[in-house]
N, C-alpha and C. Protein backbone atom coordinates (compact mmCIF):
# COMPACT_ATOMS: atom_id res chain seq x y z
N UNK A 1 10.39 12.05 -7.64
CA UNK A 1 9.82 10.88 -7.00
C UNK A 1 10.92 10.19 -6.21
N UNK A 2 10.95 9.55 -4.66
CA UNK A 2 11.25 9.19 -4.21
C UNK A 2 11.77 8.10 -4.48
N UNK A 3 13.41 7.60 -4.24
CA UNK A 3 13.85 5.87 -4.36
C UNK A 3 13.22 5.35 -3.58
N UNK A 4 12.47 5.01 -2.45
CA UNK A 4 11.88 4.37 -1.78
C UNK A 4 10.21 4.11 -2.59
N UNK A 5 9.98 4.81 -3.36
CA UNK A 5 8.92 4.76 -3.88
C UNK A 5 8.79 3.57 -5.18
N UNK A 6 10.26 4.08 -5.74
CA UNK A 6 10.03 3.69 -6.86
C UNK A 6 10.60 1.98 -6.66
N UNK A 7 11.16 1.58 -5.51
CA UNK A 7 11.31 0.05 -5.13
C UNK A 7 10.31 -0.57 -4.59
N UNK A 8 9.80 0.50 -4.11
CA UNK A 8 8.41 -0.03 -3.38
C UNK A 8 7.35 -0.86 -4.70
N UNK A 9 7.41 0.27 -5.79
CA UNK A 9 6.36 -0.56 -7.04
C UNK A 9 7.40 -1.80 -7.94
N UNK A 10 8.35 -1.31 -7.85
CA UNK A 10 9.09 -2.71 -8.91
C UNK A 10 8.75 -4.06 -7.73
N UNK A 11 9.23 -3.77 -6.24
CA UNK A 11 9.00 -4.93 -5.57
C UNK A 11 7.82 -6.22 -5.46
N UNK A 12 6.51 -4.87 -5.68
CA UNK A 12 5.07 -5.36 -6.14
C UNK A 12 5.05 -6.98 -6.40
N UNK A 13 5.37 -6.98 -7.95
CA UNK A 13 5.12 -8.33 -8.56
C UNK A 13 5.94 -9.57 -7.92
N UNK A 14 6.67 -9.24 -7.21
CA UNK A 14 7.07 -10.43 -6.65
C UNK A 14 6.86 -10.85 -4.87
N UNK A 15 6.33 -9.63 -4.55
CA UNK A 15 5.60 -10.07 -3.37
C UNK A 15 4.27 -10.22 -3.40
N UNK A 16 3.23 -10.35 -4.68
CA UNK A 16 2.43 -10.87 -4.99
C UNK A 16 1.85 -11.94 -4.38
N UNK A 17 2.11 -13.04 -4.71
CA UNK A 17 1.75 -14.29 -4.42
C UNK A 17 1.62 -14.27 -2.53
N UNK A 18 2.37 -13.87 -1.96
CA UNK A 18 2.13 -13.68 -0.70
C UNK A 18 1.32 -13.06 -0.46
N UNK A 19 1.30 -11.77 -0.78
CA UNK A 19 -0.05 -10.97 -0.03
C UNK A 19 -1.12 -11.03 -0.77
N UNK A 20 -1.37 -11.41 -1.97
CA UNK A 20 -2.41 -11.00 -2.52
C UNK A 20 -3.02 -12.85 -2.68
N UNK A 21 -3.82 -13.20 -1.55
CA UNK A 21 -4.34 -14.79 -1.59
C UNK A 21 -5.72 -14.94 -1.66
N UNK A 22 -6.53 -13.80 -1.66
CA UNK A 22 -7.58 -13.91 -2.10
C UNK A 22 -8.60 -13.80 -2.91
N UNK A 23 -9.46 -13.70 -3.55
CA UNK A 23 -9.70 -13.71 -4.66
C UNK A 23 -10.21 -12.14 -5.34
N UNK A 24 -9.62 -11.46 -4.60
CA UNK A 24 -9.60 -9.96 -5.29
C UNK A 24 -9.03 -9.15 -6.40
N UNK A 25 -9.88 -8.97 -7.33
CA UNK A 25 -9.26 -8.56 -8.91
C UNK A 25 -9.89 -6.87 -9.30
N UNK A 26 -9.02 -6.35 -9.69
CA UNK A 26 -9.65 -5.00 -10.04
C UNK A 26 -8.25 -4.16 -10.27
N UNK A 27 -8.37 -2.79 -10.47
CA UNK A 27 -7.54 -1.87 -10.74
C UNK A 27 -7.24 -0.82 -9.80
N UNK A 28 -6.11 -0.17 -10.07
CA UNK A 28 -6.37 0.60 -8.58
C UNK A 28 -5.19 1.65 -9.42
N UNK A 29 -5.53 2.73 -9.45
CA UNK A 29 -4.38 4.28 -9.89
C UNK A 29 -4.48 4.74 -8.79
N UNK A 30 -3.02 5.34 -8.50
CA UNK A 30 -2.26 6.01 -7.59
C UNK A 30 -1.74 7.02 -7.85
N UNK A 31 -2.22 8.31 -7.93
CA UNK A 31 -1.84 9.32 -8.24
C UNK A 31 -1.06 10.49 -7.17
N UNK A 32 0.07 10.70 -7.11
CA UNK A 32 1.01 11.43 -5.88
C UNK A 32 1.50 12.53 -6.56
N UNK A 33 1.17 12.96 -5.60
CA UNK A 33 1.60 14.55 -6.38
C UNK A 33 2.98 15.17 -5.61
N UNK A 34 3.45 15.87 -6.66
CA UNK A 34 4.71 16.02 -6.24
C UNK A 34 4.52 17.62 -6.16
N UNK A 35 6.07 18.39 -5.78
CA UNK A 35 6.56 19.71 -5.88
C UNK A 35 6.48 19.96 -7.25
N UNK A 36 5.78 21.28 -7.45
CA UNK A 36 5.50 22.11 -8.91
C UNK A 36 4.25 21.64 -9.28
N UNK A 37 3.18 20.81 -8.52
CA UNK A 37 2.09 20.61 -9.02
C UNK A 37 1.53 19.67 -10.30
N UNK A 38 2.88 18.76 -10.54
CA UNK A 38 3.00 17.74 -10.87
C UNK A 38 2.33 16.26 -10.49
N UNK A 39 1.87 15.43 -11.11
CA UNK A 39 1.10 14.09 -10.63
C UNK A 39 2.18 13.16 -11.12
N UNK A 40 2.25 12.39 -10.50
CA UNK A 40 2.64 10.78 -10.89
C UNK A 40 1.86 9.82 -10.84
N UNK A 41 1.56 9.46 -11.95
CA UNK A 41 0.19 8.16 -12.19
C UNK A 41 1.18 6.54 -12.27
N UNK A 42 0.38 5.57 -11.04
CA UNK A 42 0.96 4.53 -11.35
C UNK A 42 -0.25 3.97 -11.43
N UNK A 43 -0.06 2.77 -12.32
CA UNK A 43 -1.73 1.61 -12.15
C UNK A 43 -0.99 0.34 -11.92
N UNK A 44 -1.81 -0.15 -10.52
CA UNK A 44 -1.73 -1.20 -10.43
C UNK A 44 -3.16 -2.58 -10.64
N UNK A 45 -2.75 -3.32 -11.22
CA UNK A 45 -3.68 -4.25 -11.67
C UNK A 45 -3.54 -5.43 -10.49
N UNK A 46 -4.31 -5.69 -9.89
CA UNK A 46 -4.47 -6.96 -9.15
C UNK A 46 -5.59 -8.22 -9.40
N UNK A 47 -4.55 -9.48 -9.18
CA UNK A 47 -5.65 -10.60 -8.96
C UNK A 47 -5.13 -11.61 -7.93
N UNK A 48 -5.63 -12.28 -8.06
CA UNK A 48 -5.04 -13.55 -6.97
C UNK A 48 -3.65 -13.21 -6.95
N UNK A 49 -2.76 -13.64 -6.47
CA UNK A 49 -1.39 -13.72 -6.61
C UNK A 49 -0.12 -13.11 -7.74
N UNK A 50 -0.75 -12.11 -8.52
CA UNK A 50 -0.09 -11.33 -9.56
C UNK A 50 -0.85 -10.21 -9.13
N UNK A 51 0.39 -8.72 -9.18
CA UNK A 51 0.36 -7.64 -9.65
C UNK A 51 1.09 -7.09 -10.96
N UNK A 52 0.65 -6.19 -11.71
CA UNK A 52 1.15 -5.63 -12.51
C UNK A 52 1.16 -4.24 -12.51
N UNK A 53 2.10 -3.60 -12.67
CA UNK A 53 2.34 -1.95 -12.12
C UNK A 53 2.86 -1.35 -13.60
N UNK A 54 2.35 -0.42 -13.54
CA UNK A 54 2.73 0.86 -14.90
C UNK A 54 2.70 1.91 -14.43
N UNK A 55 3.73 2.71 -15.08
CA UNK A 55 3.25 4.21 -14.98
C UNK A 55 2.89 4.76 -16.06
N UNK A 56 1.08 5.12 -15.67
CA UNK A 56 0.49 5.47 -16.36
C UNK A 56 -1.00 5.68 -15.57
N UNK A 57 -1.72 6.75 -16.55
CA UNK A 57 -3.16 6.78 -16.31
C UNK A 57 -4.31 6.28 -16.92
N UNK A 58 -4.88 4.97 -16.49
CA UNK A 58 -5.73 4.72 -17.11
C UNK A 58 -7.33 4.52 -16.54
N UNK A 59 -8.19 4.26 -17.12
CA UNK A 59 -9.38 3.62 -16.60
C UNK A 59 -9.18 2.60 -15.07
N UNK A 60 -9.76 2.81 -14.03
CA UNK A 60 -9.56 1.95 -13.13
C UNK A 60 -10.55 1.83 -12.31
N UNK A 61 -10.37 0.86 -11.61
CA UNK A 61 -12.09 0.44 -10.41
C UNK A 61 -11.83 1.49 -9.49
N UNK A 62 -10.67 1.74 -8.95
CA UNK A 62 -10.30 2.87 -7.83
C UNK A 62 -9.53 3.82 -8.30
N UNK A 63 -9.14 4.87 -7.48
CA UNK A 63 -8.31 6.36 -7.49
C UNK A 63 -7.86 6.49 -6.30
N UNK A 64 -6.39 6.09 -5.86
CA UNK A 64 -5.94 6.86 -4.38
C UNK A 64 -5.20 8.01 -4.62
N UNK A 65 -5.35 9.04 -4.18
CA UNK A 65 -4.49 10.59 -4.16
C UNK A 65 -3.99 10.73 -2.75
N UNK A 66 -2.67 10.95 -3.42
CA UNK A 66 -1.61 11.02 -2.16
C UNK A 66 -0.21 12.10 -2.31
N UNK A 67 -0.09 12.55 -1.10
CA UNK A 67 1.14 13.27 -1.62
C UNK A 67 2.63 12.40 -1.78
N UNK A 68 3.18 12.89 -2.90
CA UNK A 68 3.96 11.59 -2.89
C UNK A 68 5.03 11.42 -1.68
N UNK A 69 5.10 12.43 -0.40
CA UNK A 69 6.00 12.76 0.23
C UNK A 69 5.17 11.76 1.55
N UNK A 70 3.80 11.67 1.67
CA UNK A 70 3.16 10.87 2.77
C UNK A 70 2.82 9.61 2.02
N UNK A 71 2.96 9.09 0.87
CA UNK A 71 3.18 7.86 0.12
C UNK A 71 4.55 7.55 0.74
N UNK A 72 5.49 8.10 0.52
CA UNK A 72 7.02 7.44 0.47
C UNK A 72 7.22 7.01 2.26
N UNK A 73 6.45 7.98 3.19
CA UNK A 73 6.28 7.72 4.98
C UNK A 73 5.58 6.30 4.62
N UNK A 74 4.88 6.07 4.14
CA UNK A 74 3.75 4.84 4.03
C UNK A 74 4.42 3.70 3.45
N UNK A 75 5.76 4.05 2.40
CA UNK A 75 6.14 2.82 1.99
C UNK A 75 7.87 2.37 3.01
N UNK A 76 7.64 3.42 4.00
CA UNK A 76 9.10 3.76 5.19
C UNK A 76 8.27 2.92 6.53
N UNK A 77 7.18 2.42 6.24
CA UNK A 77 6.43 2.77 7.70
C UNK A 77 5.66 3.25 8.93
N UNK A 78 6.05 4.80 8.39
CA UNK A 78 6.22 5.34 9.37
C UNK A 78 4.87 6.77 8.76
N UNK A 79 3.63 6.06 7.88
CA UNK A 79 2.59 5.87 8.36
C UNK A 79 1.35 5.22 7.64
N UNK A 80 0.43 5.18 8.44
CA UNK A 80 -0.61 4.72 7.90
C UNK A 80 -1.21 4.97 6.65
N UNK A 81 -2.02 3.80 5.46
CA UNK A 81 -2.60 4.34 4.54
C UNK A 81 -4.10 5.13 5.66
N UNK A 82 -4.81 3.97 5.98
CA UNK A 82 -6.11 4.39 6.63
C UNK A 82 -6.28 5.46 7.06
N UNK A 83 -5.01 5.51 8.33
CA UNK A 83 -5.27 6.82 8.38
C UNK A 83 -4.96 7.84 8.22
N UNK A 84 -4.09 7.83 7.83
CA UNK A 84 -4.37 9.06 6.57
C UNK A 84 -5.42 9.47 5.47
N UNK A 85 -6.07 8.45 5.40
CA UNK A 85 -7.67 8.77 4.71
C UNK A 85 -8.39 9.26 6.07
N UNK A 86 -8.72 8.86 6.25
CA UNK A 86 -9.70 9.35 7.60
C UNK A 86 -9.17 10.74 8.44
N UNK A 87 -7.72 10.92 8.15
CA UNK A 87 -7.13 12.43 8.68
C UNK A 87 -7.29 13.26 7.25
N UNK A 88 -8.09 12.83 6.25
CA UNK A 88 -7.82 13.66 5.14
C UNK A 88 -7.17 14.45 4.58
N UNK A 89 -5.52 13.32 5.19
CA UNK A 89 -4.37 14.04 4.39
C UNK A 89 -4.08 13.07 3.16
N UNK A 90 -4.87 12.45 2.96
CA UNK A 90 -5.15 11.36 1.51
C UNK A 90 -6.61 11.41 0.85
N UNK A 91 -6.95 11.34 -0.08
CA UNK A 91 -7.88 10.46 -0.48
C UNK A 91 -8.38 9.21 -1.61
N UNK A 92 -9.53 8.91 -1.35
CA UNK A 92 -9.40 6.95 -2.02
C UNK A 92 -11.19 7.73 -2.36
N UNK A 93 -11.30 7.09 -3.82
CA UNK A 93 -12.57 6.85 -4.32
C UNK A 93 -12.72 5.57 -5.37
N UNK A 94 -13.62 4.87 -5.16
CA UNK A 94 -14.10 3.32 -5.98
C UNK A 94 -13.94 2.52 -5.06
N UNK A 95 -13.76 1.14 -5.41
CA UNK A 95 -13.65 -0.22 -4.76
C UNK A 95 -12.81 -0.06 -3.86
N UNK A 96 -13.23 -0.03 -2.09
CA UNK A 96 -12.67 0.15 -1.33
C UNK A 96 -11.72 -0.78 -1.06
N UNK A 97 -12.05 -2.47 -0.95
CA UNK A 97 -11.65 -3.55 -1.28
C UNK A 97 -10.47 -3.57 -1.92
N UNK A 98 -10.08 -2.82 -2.71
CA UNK A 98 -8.59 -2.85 -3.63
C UNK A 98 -7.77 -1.72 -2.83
N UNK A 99 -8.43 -0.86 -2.18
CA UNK A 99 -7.87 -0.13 -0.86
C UNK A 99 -7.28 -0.94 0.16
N UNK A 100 -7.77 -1.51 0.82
CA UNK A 100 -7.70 -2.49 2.18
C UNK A 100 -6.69 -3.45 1.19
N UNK A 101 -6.96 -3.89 0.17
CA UNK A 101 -6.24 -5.23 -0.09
C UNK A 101 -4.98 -4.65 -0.43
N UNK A 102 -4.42 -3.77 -0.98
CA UNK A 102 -3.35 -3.10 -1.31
C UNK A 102 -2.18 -2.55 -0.11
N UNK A 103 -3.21 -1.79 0.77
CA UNK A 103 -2.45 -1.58 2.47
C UNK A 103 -1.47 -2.42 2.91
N UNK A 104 -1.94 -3.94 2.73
CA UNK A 104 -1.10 -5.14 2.71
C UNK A 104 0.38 -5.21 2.47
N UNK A 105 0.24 -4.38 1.29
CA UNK A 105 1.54 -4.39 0.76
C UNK A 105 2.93 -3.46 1.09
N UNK A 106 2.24 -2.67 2.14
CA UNK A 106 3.19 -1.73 3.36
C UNK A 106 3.66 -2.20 4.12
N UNK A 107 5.09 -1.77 4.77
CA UNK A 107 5.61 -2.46 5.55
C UNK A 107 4.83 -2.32 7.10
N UNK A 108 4.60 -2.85 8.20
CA UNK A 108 4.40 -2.71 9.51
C UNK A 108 5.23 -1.68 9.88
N UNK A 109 4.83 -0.65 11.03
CA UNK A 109 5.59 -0.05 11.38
C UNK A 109 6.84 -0.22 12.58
N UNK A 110 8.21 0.38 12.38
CA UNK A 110 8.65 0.32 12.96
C UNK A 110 8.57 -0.05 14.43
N UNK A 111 9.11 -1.40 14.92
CA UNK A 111 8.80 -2.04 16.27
C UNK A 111 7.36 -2.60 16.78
N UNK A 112 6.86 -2.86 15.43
CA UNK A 112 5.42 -3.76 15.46
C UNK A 112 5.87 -4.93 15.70
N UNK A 113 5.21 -5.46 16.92
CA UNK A 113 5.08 -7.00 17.11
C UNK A 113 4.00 -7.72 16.78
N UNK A 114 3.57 -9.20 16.24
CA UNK A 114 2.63 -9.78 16.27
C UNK A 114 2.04 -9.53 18.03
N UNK A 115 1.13 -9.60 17.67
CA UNK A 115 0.60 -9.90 19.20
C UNK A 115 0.40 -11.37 19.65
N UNK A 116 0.46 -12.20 18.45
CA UNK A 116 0.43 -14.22 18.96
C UNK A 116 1.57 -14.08 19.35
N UNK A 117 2.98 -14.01 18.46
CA UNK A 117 4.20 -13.87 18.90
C UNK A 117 4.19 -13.70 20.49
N UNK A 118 3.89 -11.98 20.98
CA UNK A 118 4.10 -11.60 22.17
C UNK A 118 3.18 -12.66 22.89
N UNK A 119 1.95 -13.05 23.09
CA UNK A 119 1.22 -13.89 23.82
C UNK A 119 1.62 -15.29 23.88
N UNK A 120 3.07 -15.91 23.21
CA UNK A 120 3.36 -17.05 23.17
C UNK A 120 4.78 -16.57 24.17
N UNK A 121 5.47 -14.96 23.70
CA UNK A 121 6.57 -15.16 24.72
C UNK A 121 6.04 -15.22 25.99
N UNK A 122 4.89 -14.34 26.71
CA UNK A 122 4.49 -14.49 28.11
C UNK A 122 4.34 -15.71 28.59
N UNK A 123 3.35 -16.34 27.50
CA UNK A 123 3.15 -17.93 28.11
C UNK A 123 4.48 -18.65 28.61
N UNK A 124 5.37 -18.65 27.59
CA UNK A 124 6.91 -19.14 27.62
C UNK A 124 7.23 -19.22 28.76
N UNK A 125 7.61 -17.64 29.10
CA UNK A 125 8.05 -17.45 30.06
C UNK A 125 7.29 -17.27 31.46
N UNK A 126 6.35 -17.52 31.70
CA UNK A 126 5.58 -17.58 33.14
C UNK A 126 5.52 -19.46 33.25
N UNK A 127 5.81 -20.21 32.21
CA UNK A 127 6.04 -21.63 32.28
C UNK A 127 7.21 -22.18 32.63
């Protein structure tokens, strides 16, 4: 398993309170599979403003399957959860909602700008 992976879940609980502001609660396992056909089960528990992360497999509202090698691109940036579901080089079954709300917690990719940002420098500068 990847160091980028494994900072990515300790980081979780304390970027909580930021991303997670709405009132979405449920479970969500993440299962990445590694070289030799190996799984790595993490569960993350979400509610308002707390996560809690384990490694482990348990009962959960959702299931994302991922390779852990296009997990670790996803927690680099450099790519999408979505789409990578929709290219069905991932997949997500249960509460989609803990899907979307979780995405959150990825970084933007490399040389993403807000777009208000950019629409406040034009204004700026044509003023």
């Amino acid at each position: 398993m990847g160091e980028a992976i494994e900072r990515f879940f300790e980081s979780l609980p304390a970027r909580a309170p930021e991303v997670l502001r709405g009132l979405v609660s449920g479970t969500l396992q993440i299962d990445l599979s590694v070289d030799g056909g190996v799984t790595e089960h993490w569960l993350v528990r979400m509610r308002p403003g707390v996560v809690e992360v384990r490694r482990e497999r348990a009962p959960a509202d959702a299931i994302w399957y991922s390779s852990a090698d296009l997990f670790e691109r996803m927690v680099c940036g450099q790519a999408q959860g979505v789409a990578a579901v929709f290219r069905n080089e991932s997949t997500f079954s249960g509460n989609v909602v803990l899907f979307l709300v979780f995405r959150r917690f990825f970084p933007d990719p490399p040389g993403t700008r807000d777009p208000r940002e950019t629409a406040r420098q034009q204004t700026g500068r044509s003023a």
